[in-house]
N, C-alpha and C. Protein backbone atom coordinates (compact mmCIF):
# COMPACT_ATOMS: atom_id res chain seq x y z
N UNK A 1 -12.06 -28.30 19.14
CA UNK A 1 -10.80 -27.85 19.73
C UNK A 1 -10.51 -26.43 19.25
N UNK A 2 -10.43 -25.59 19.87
CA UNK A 2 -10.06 -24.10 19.70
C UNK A 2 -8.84 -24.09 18.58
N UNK A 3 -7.99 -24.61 19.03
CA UNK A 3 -6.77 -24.32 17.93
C UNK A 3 -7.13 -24.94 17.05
N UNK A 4 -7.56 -26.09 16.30
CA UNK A 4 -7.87 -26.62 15.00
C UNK A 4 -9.08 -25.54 14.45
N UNK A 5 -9.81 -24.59 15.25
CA UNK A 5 -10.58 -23.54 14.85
C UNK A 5 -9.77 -22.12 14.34
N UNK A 6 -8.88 -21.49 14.93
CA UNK A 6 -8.16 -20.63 15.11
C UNK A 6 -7.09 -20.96 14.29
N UNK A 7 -6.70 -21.96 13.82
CA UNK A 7 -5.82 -22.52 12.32
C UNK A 7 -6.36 -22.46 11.18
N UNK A 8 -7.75 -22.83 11.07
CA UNK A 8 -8.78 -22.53 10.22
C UNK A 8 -8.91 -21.17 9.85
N UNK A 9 -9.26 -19.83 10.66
CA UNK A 9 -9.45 -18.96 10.75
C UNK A 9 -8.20 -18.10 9.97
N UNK A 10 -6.91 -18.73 10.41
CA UNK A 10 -5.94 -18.29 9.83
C UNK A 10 -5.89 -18.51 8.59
N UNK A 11 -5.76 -20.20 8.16
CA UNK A 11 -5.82 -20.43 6.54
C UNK A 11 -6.84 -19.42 6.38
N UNK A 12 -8.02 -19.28 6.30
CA UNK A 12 -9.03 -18.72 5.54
C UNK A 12 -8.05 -17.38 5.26
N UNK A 13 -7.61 -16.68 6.25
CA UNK A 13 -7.03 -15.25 6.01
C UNK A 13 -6.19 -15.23 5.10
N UNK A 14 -5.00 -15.82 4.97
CA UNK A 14 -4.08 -16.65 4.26
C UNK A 14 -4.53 -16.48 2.75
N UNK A 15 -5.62 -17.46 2.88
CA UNK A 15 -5.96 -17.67 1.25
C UNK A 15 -6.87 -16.27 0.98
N UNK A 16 -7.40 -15.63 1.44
CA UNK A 16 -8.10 -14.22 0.76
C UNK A 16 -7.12 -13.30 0.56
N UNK A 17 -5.55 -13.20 1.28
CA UNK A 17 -4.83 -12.00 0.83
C UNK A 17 -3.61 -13.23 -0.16
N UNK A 18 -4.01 -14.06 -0.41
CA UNK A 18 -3.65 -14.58 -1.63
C UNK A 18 -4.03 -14.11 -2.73
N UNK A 19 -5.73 -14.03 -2.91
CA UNK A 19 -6.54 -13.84 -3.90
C UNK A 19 -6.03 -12.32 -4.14
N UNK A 20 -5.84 -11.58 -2.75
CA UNK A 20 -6.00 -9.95 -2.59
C UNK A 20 -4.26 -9.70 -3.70
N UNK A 21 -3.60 -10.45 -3.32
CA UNK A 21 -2.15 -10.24 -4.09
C UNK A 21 -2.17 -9.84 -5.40
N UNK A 22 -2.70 -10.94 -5.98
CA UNK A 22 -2.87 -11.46 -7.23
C UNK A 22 -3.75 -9.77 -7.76
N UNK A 23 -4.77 -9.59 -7.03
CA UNK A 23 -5.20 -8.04 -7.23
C UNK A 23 -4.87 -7.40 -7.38
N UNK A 24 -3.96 -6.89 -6.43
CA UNK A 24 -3.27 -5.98 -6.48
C UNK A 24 -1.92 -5.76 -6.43
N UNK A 25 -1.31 -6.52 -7.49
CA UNK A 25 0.07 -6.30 -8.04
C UNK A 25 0.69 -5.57 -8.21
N UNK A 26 -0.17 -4.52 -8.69
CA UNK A 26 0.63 -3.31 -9.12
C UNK A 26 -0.31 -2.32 -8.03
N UNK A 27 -0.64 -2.25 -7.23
CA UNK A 27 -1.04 -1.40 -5.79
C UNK A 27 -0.42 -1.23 -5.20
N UNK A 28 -0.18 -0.10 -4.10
CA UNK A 28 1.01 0.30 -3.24
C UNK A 28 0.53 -0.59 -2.46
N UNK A 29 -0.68 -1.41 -1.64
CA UNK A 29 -0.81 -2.21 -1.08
C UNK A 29 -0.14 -3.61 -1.04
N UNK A 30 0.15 -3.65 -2.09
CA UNK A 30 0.65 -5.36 -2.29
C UNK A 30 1.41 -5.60 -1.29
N UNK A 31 2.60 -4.74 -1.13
CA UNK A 31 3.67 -5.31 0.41
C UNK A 31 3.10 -5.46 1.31
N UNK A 32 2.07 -4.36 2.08
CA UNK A 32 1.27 -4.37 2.93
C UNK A 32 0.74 -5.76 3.24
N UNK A 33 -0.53 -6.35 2.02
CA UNK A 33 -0.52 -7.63 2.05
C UNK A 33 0.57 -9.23 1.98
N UNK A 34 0.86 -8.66 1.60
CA UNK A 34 2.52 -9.98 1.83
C UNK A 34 2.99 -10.18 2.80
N UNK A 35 3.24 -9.12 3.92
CA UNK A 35 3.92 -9.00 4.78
C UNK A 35 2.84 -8.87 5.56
N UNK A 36 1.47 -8.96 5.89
CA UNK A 36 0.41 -9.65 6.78
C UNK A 36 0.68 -11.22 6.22
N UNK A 37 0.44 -11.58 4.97
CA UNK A 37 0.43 -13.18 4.92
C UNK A 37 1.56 -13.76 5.24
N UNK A 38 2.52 -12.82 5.53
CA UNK A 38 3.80 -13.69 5.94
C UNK A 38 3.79 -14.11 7.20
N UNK A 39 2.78 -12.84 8.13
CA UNK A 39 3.41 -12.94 9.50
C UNK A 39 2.31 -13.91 10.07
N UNK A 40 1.22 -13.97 9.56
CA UNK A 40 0.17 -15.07 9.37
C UNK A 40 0.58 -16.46 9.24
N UNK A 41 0.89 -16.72 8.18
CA UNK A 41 2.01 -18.30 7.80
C UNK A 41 2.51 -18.60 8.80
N UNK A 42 3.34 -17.40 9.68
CA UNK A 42 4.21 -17.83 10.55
C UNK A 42 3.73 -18.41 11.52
N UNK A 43 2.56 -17.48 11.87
CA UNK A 43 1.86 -17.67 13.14
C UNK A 43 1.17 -19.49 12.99
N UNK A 44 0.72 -19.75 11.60
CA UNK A 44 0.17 -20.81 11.31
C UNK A 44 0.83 -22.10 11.66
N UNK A 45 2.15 -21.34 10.70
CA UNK A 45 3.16 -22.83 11.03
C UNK A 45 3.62 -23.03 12.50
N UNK A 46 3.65 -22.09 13.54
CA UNK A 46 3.72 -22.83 14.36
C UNK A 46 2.44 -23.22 15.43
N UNK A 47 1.63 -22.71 15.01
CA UNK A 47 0.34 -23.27 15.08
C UNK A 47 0.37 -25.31 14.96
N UNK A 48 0.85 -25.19 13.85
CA UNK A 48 0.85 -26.86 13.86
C UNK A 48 1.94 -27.73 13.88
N UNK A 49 3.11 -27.00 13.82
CA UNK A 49 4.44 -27.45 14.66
C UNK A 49 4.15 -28.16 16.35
N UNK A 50 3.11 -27.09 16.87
CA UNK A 50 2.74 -27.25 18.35
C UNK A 50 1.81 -28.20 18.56
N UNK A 51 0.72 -28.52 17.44
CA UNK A 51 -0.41 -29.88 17.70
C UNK A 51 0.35 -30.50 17.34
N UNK A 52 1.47 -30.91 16.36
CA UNK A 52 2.49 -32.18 15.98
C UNK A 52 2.52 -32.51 17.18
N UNK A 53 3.53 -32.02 17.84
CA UNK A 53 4.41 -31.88 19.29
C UNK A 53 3.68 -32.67 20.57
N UNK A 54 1.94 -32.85 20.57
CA UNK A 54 1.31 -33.10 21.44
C UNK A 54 0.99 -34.23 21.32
């Protein structure tokens, strides 16, 4: 199923600018990354808000 692929794809992203955070804490990047994993999450959670739903 495409979306149980494309949810996947997301976690994976998710968890590497997790790792990337933790890196770079003190980088002008860090917001940069937060605020991709945020808008990511978002996209995720309703990613599976919507297979609940079905």
């Amino acid at each position: 199923m495409p979306t149980t692929d494309a949810r996947a794809r997301l976690q994976e992203r998710i968890d590497a600018l997790n790792n990337r955070l933790r890196l770079d804490s003190n980088d002008l990047d860090y917001e940069t990354h937060l605020r991709q994993k945020r808008q990511l999450q978002a996209l995720l959670d309703r990613l599976k808000l919507r297979a609940e739903k079905q």
